[in-house]
PDB file of N, CA and C in Angstrom:
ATOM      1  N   UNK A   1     -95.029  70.457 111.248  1.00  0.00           N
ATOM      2  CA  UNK A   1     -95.553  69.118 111.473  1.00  0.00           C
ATOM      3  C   UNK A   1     -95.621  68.372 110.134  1.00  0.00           C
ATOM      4  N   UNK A   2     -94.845  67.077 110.161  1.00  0.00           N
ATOM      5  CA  UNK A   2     -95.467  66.344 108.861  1.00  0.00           C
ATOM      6  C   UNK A   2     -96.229  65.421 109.108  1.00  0.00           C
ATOM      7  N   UNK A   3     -97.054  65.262 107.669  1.00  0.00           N
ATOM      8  CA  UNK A   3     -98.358  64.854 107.562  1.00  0.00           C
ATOM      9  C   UNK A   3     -98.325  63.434 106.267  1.00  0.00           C
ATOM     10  N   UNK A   4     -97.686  62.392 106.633  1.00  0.00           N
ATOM     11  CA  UNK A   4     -98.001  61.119 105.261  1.00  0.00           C
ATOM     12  C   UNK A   4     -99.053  61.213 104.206  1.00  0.00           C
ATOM     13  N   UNK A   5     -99.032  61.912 103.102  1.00  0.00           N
ATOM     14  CA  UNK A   5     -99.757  61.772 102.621  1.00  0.00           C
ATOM     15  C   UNK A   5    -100.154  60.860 100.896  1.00  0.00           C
ATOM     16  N   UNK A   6     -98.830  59.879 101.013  1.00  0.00           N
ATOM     17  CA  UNK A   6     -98.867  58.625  99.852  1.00  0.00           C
ATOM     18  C   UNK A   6    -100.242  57.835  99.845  1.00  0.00           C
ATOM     19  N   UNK A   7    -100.560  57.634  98.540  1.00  0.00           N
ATOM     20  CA  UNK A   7    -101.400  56.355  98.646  1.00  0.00           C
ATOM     21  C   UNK A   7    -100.873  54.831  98.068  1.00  0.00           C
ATOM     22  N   UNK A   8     -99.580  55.162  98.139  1.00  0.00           N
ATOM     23  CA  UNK A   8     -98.887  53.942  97.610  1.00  0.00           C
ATOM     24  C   UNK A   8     -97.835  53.964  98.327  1.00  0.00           C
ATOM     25  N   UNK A   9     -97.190  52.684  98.808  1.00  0.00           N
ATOM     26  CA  UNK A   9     -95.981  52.745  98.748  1.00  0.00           C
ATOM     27  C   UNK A   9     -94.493  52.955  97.911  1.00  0.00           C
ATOM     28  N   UNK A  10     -93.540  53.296  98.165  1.00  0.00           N
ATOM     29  CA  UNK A  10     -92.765  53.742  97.091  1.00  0.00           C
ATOM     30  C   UNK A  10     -91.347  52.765  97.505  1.00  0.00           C
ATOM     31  N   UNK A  11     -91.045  52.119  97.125  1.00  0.00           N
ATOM     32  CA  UNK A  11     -89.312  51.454  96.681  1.00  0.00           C
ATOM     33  C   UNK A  11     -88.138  52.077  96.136  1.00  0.00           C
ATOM     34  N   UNK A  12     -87.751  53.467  96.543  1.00  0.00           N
ATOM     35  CA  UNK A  12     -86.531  53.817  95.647  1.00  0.00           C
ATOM     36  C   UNK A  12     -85.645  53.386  94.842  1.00  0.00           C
ATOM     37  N   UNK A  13     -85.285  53.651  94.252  1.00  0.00           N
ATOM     38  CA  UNK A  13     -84.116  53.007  93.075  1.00  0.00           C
ATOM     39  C   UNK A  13     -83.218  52.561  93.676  1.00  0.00           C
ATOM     40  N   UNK A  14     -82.488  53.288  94.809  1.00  0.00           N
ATOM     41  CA  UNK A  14     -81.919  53.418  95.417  1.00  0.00           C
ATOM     42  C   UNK A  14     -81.212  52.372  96.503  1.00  0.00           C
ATOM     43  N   UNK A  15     -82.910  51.478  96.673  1.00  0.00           N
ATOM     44  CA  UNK A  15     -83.033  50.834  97.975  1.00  0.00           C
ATOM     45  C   UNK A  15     -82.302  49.402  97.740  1.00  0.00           C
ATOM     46  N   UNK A  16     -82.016  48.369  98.366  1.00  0.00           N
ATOM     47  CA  UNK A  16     -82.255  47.106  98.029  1.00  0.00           C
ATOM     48  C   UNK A  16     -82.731  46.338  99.275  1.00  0.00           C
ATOM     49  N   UNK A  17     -83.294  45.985  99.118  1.00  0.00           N
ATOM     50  CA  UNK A  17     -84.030  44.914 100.286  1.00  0.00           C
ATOM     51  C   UNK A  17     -83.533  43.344 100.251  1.00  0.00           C
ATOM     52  N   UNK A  18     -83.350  42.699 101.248  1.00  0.00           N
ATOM     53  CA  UNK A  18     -82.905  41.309 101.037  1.00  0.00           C
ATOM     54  C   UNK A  18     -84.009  40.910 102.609  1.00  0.00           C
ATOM     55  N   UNK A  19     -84.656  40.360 102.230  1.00  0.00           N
ATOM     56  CA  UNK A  19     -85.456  39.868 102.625  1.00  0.00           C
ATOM     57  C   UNK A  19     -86.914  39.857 102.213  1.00  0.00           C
ATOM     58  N   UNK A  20     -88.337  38.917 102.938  1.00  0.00           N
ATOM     59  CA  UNK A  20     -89.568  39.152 101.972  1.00  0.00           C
ATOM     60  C   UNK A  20     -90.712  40.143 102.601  1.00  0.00           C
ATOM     61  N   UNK A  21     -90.703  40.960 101.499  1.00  0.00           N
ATOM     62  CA  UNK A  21     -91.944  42.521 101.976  1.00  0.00           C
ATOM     63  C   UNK A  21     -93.276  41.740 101.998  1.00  0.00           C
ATOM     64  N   UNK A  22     -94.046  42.418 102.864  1.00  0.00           N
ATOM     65  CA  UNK A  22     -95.668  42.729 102.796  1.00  0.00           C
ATOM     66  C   UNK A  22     -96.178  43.765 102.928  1.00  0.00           C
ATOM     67  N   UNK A  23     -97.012  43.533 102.155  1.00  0.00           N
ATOM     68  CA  UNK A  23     -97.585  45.494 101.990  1.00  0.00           C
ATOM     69  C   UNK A  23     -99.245  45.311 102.027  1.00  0.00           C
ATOM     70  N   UNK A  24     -99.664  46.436 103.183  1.00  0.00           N
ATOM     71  CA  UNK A  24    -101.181  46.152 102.712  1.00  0.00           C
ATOM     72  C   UNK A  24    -101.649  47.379 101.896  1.00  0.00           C
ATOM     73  N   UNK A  25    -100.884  47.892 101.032  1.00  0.00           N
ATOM     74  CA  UNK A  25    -101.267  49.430 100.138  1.00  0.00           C
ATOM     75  C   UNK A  25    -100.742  49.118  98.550  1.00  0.00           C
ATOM     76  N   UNK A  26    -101.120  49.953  97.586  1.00  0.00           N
ATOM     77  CA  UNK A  26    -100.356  49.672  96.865  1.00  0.00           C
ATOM     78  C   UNK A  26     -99.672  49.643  96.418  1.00  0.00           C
ATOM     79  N   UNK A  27     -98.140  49.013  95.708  1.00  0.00           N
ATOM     80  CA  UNK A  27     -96.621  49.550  96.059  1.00  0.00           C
ATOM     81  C   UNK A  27     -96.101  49.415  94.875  1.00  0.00           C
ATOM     82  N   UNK A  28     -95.088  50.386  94.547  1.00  0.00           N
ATOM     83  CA  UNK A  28     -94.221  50.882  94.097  1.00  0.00           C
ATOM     84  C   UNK A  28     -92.919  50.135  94.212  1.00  0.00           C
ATOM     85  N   UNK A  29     -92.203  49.324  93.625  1.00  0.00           N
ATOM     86  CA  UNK A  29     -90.507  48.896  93.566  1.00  0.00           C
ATOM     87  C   UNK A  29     -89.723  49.351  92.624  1.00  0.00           C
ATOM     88  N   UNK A  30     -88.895  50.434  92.559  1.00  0.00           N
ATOM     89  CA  UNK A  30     -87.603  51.266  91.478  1.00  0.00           C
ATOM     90  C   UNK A  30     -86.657  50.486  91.717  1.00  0.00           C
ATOM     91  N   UNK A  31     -86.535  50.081  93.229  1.00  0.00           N
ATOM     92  CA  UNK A  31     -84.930  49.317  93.516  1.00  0.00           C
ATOM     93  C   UNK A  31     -85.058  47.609  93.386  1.00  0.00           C
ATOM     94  N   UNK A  32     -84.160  46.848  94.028  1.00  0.00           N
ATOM     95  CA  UNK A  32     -84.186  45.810  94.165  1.00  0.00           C
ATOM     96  C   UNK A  32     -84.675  45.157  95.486  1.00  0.00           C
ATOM     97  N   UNK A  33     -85.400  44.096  95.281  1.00  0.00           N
ATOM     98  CA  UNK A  33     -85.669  42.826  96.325  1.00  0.00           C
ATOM     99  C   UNK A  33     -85.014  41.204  95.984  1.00  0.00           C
ATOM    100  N   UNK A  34     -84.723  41.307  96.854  1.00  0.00           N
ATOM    101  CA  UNK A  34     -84.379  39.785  96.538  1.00  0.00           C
ATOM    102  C   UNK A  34     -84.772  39.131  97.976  1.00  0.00           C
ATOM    103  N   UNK A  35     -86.321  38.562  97.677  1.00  0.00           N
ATOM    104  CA  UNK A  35     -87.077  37.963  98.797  1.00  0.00           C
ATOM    105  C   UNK A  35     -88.378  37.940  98.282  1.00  0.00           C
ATOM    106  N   UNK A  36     -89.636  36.978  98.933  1.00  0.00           N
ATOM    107  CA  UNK A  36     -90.850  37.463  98.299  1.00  0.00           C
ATOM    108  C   UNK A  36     -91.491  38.473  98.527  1.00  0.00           C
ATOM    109  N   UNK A  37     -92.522  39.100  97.486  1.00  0.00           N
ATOM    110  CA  UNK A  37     -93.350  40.022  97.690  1.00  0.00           C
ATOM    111  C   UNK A  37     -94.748  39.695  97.940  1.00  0.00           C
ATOM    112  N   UNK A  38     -95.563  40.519  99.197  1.00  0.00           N
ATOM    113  CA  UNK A  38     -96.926  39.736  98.821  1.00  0.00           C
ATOM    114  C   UNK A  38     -97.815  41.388  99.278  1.00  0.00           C
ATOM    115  N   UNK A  39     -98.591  41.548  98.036  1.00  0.00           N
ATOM    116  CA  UNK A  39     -99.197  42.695  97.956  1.00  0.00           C
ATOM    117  C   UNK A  39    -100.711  42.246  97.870  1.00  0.00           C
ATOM    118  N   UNK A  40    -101.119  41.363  99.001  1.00  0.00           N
ATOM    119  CA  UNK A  40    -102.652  40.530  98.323  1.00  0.00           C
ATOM    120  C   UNK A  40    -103.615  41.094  97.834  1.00  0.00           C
ATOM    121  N   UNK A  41    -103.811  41.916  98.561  1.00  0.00           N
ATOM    122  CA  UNK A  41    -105.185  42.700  98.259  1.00  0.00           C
ATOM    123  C   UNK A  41    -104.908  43.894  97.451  1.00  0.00           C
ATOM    124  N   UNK A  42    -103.747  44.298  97.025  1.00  0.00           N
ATOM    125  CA  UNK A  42    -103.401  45.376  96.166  1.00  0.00           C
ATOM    126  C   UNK A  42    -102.501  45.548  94.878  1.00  0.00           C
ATOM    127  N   UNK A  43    -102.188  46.541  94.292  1.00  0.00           N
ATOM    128  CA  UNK A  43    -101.692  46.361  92.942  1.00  0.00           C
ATOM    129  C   UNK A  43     -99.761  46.470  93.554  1.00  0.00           C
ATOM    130  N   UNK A  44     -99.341  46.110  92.312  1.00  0.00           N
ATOM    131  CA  UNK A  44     -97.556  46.401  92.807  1.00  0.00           C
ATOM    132  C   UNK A  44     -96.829  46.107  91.161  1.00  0.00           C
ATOM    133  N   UNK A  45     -96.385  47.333  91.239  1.00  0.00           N
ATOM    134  CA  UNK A  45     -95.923  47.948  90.092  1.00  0.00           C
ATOM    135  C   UNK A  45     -94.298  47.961  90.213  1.00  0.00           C
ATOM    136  N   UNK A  46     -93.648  46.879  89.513  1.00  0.00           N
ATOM    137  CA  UNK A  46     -92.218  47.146  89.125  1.00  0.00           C
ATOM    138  C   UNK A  46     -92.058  48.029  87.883  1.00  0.00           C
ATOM    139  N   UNK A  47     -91.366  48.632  88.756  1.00  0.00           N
ATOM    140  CA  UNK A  47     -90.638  50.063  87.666  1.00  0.00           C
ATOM    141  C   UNK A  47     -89.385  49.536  86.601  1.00  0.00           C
ATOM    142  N   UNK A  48     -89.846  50.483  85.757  1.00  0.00           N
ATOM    143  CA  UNK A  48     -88.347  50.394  84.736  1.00  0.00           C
ATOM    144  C   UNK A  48     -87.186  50.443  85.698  1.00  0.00           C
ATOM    145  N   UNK A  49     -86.126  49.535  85.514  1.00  0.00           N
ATOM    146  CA  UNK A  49     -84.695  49.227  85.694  1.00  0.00           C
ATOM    147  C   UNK A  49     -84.594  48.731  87.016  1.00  0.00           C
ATOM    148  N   UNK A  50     -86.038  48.011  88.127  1.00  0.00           N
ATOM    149  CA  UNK A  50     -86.324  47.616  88.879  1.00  0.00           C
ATOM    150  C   UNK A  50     -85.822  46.203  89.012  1.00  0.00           C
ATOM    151  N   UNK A  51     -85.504  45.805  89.987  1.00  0.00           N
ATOM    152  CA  UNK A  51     -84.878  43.568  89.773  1.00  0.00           C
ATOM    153  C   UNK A  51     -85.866  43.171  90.969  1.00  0.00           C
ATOM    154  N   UNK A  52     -86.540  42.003  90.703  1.00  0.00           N
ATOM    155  CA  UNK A  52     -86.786  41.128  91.614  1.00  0.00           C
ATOM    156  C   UNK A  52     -86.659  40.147  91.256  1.00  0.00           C
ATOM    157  N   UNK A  53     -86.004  39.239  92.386  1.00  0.00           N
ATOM    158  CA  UNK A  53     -85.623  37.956  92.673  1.00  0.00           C
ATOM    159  C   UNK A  53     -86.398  37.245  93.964  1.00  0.00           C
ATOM    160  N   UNK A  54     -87.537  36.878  93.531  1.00  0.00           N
ATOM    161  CA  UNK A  54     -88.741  35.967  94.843  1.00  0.00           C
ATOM    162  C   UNK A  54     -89.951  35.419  94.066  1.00  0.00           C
ATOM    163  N   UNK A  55     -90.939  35.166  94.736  1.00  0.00           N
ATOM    164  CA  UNK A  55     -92.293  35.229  94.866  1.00  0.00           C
ATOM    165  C   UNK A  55     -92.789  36.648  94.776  1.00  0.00           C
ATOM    166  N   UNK A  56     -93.877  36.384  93.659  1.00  0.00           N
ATOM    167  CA  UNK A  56     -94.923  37.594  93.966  1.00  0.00           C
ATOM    168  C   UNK A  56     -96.287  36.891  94.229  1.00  0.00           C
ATOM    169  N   UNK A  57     -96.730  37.822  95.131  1.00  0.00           N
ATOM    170  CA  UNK A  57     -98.568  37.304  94.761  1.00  0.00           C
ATOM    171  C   UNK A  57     -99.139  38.715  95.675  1.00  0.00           C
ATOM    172  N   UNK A  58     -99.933  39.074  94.232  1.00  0.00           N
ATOM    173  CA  UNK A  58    -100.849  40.645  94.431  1.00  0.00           C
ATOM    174  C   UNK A  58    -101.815  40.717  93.628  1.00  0.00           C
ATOM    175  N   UNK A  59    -102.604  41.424  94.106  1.00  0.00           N
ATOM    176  CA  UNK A  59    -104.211  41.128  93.432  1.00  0.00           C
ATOM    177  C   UNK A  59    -103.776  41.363  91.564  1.00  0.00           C
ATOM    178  N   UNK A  60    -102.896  42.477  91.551  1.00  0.00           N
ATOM    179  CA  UNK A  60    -102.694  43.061  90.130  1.00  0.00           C
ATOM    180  C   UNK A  60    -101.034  43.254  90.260  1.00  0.00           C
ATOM    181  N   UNK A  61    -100.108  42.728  89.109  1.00  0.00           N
ATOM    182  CA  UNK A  61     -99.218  43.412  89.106  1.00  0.00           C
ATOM    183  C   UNK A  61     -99.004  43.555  87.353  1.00  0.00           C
ATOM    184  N   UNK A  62     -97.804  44.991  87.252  1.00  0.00           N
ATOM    185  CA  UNK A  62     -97.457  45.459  86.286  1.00  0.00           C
ATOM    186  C   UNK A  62     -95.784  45.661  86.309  1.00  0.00           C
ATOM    187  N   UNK A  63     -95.278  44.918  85.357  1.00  0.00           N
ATOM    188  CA  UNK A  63     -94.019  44.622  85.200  1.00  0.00           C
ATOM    189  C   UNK A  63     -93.511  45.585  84.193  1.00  0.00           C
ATOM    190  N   UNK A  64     -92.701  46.576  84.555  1.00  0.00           N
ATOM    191  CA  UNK A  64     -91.643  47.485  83.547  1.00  0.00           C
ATOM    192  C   UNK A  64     -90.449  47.011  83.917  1.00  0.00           C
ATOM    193  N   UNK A  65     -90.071  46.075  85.059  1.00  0.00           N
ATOM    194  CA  UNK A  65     -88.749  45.892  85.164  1.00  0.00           C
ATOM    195  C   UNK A  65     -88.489  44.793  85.016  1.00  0.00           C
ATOM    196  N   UNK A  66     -87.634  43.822  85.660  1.00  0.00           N
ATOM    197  CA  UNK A  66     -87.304  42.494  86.003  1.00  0.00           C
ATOM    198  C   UNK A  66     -87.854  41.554  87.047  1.00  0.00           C
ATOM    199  N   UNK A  67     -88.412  40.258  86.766  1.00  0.00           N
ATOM    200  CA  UNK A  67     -88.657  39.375  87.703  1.00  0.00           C
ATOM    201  C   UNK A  67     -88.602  38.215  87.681  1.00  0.00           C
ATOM    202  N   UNK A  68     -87.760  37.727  88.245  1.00  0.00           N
ATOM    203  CA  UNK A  68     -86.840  35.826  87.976  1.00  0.00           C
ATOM    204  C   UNK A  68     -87.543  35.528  89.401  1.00  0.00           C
ATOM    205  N   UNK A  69     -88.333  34.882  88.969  1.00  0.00           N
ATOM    206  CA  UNK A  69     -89.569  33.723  89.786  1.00  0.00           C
ATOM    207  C   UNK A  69     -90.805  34.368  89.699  1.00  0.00           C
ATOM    208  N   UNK A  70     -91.960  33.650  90.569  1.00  0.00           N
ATOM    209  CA  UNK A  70     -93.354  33.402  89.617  1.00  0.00           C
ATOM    210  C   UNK A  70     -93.805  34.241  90.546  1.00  0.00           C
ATOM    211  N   UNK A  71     -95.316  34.616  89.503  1.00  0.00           N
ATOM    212  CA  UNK A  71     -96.069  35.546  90.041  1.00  0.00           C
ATOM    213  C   UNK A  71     -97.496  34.894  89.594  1.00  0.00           C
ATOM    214  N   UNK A  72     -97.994  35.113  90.851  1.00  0.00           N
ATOM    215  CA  UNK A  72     -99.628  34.905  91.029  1.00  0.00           C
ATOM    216  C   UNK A  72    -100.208  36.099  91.629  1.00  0.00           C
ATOM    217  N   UNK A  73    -101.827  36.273  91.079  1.00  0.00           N
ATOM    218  CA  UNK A  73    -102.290  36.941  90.710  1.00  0.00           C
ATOM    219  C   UNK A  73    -104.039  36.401  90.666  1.00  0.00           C
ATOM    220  N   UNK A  74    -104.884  37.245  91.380  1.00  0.00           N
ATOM    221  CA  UNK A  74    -106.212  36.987  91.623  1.00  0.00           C
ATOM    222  C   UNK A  74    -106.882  37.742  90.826  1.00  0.00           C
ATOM    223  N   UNK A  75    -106.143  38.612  89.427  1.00  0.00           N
ATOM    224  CA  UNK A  75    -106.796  40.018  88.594  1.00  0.00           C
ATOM    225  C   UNK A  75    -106.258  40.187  87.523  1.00  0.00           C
ATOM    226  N   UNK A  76    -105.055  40.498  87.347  1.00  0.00           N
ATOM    227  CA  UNK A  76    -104.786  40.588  86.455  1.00  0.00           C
ATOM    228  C   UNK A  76    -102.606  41.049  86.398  1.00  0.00           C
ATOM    229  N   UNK A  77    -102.255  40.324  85.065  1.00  0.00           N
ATOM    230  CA  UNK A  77    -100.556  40.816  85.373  1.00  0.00           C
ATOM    231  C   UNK A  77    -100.452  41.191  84.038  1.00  0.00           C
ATOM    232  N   UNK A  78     -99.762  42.135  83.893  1.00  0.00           N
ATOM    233  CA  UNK A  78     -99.349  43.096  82.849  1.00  0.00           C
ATOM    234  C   UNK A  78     -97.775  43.189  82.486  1.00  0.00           C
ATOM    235  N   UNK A  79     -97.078  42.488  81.163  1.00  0.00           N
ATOM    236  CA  UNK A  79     -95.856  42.832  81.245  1.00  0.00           C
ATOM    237  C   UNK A  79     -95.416  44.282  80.291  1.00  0.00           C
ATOM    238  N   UNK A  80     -94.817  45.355  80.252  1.00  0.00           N
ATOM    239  CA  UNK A  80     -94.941  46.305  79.663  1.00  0.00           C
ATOM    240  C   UNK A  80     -93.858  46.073  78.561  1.00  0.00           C
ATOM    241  N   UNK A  81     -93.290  47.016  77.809  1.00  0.00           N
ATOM    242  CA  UNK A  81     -92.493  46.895  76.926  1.00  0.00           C
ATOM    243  C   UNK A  81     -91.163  46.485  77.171  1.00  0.00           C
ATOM    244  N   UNK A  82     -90.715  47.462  78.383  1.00  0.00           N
ATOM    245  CA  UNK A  82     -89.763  47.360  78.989  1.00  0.00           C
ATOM    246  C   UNK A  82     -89.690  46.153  79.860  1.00  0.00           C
ATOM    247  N   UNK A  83     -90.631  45.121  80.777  1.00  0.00           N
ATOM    248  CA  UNK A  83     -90.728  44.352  81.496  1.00  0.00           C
ATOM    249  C   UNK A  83     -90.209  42.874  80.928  1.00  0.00           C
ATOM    250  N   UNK A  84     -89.492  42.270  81.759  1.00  0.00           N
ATOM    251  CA  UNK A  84     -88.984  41.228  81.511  1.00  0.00           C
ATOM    252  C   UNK A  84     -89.373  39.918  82.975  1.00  0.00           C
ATOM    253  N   UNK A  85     -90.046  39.013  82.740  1.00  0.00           N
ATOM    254  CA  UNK A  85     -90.046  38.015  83.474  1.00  0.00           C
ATOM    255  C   UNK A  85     -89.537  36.430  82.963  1.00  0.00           C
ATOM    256  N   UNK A  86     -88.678  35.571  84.043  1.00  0.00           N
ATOM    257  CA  UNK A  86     -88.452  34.539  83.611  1.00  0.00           C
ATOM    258  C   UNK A  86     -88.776  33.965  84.753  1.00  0.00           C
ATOM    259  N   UNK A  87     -89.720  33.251  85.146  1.00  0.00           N
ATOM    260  CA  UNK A  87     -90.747  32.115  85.963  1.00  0.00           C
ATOM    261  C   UNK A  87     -92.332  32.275  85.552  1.00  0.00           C
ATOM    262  N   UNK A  88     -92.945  31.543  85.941  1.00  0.00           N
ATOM    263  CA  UNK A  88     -94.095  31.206  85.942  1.00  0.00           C
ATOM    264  C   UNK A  88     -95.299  31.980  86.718  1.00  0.00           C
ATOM    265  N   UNK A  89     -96.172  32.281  85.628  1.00  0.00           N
ATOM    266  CA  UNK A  89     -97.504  33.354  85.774  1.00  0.00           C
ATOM    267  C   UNK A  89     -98.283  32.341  86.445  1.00  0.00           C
ATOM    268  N   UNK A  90     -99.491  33.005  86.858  1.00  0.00           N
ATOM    269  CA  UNK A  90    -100.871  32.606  87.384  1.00  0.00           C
ATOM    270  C   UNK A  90    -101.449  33.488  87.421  1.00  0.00           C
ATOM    271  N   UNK A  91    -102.207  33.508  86.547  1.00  0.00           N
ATOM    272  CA  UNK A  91    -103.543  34.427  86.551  1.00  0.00           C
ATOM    273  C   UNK A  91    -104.789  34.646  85.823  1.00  0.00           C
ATOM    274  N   UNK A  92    -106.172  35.573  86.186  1.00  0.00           N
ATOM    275  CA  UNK A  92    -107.048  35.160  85.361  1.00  0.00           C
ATOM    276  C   UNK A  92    -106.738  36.091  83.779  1.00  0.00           C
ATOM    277  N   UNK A  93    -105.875  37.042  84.068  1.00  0.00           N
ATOM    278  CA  UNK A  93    -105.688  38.033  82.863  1.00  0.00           C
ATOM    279  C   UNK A  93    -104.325  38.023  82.362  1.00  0.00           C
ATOM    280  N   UNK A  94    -103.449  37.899  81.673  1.00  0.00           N
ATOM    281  CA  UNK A  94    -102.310  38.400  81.084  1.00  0.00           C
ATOM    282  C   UNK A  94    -102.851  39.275  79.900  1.00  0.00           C
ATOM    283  N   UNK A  95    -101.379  40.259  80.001  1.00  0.00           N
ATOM    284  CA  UNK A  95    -101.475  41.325  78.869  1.00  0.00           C
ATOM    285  C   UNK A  95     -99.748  41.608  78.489  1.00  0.00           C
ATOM    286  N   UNK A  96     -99.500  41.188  77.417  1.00  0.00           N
ATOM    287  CA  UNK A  96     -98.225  41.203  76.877  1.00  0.00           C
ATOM    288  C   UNK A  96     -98.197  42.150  76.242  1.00  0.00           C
ATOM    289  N   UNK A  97     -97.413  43.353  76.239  1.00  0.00           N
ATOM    290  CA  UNK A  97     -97.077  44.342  75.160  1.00  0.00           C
ATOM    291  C   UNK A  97     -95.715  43.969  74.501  1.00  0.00           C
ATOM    292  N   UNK A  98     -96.005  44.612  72.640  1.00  0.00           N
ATOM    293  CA  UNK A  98     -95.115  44.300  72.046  1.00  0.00           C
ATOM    294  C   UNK A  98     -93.544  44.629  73.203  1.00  0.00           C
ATOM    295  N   UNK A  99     -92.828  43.482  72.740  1.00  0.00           N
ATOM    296  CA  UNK A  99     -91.086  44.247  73.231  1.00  0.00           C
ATOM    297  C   UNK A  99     -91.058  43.343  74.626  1.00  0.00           C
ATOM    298  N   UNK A 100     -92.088  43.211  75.321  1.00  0.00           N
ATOM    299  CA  UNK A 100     -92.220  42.602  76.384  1.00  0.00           C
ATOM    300  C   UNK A 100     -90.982  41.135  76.719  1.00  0.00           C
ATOM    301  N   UNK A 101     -90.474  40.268  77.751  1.00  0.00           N
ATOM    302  CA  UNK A 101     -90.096  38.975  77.573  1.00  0.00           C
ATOM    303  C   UNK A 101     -90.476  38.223  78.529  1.00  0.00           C
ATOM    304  N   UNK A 102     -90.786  37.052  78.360  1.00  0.00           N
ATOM    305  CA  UNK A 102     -91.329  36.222  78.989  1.00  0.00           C
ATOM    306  C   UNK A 102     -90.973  35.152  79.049  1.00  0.00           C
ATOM    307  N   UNK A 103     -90.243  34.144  79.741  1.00  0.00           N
ATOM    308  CA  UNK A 103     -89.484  32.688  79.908  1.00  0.00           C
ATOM    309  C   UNK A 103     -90.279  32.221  81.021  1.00  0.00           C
ATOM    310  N   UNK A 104     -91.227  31.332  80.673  1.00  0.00           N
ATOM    311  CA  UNK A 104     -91.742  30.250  81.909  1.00  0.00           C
ATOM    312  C   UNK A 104     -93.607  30.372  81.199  1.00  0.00           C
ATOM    313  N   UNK A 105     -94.099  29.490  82.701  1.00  0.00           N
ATOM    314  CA  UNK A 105     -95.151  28.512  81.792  1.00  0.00           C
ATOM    315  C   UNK A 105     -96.373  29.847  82.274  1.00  0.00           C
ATOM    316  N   UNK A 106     -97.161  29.690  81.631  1.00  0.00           N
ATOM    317  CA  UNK A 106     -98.592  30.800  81.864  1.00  0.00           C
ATOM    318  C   UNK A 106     -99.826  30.171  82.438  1.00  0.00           C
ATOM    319  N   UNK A 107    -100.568  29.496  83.875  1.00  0.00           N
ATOM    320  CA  UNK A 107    -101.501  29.060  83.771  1.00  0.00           C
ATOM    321  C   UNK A 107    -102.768  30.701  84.313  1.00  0.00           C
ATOM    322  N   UNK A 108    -103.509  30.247  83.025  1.00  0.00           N
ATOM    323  CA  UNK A 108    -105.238  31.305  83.260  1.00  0.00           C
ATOM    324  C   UNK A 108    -105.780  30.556  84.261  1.00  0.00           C
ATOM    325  N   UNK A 109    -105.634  31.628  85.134  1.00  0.00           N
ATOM    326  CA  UNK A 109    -106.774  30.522  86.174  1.00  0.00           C
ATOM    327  C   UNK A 109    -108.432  31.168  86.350  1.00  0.00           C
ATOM    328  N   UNK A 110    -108.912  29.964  86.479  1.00  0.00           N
ATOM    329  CA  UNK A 110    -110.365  30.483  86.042  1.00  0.00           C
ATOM    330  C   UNK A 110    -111.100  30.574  84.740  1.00  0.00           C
ATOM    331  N   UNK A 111    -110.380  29.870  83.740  1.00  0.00           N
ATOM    332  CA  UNK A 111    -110.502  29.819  82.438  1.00  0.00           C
ATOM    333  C   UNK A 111    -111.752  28.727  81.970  1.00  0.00           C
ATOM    334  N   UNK A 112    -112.343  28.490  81.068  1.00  0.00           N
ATOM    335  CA  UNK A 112    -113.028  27.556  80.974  1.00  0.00           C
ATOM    336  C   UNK A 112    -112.036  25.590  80.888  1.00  0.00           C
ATOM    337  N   UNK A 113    -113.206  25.275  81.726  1.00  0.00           N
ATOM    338  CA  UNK A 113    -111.878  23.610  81.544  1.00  0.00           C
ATOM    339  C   UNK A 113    -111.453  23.523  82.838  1.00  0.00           C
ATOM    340  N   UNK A 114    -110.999  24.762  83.800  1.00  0.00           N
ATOM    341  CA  UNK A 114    -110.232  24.568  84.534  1.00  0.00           C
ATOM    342  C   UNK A 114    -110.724  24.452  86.114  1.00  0.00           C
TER     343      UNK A 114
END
């Protein structure tokens, strides 16, 4: 008998998706999407050598791979060394690590002023 026992979802390297995911867990992308992602209430972690091409919006995401269009964010977005984004952030946290790239505009939301 098998028994599911992930607490995340997982995206193989492997996979490519053309169309837009929803996930109510927290997920994992190795492969490609080209569609939006919406992980609201949870974290979603692009992997090294990962592509997305959409919309994101997830409570938290962490970028090791690629993502050409914008990501919003109710927590916090993380680009890693390896991570490359070109569109536009929203969020109350960014965290750039050295090596990181970034093309497009950054609004903090929730910032003072705003």
């Amino acid at each position: 008998m098998f028994e599911e026992r992930r607490v995340a979802a997982w995206i193989g390297a492997s996979l490519v998706i053309e169309g837009d995911l929803t996930s109510s867990e927290d997920t994992t992308i190795a492969g490609e999407v080209k569609g939006d992602i919406a992980v609201k209430e949870h974290k979603l972690m692009i992997a090294p050598g990962a592509t997305i091409r959409g919309t994101i919006v997830a409570r938290t995401v962490e970028v090791q791979g690629t993502v050409v269009g914008t990501i919003t964010s109710d927590g916090r977005v993380e680009i890693g060394a390896t991570g490359s984004v070109e569109g536009d952030i929203t969020a109350p946290r960014l965290v750039l690590a050295e090596g990181a790239t970034l093309h497009g505009k950054v609004a903090i939301a929730g910032s003072p002023g705003s």
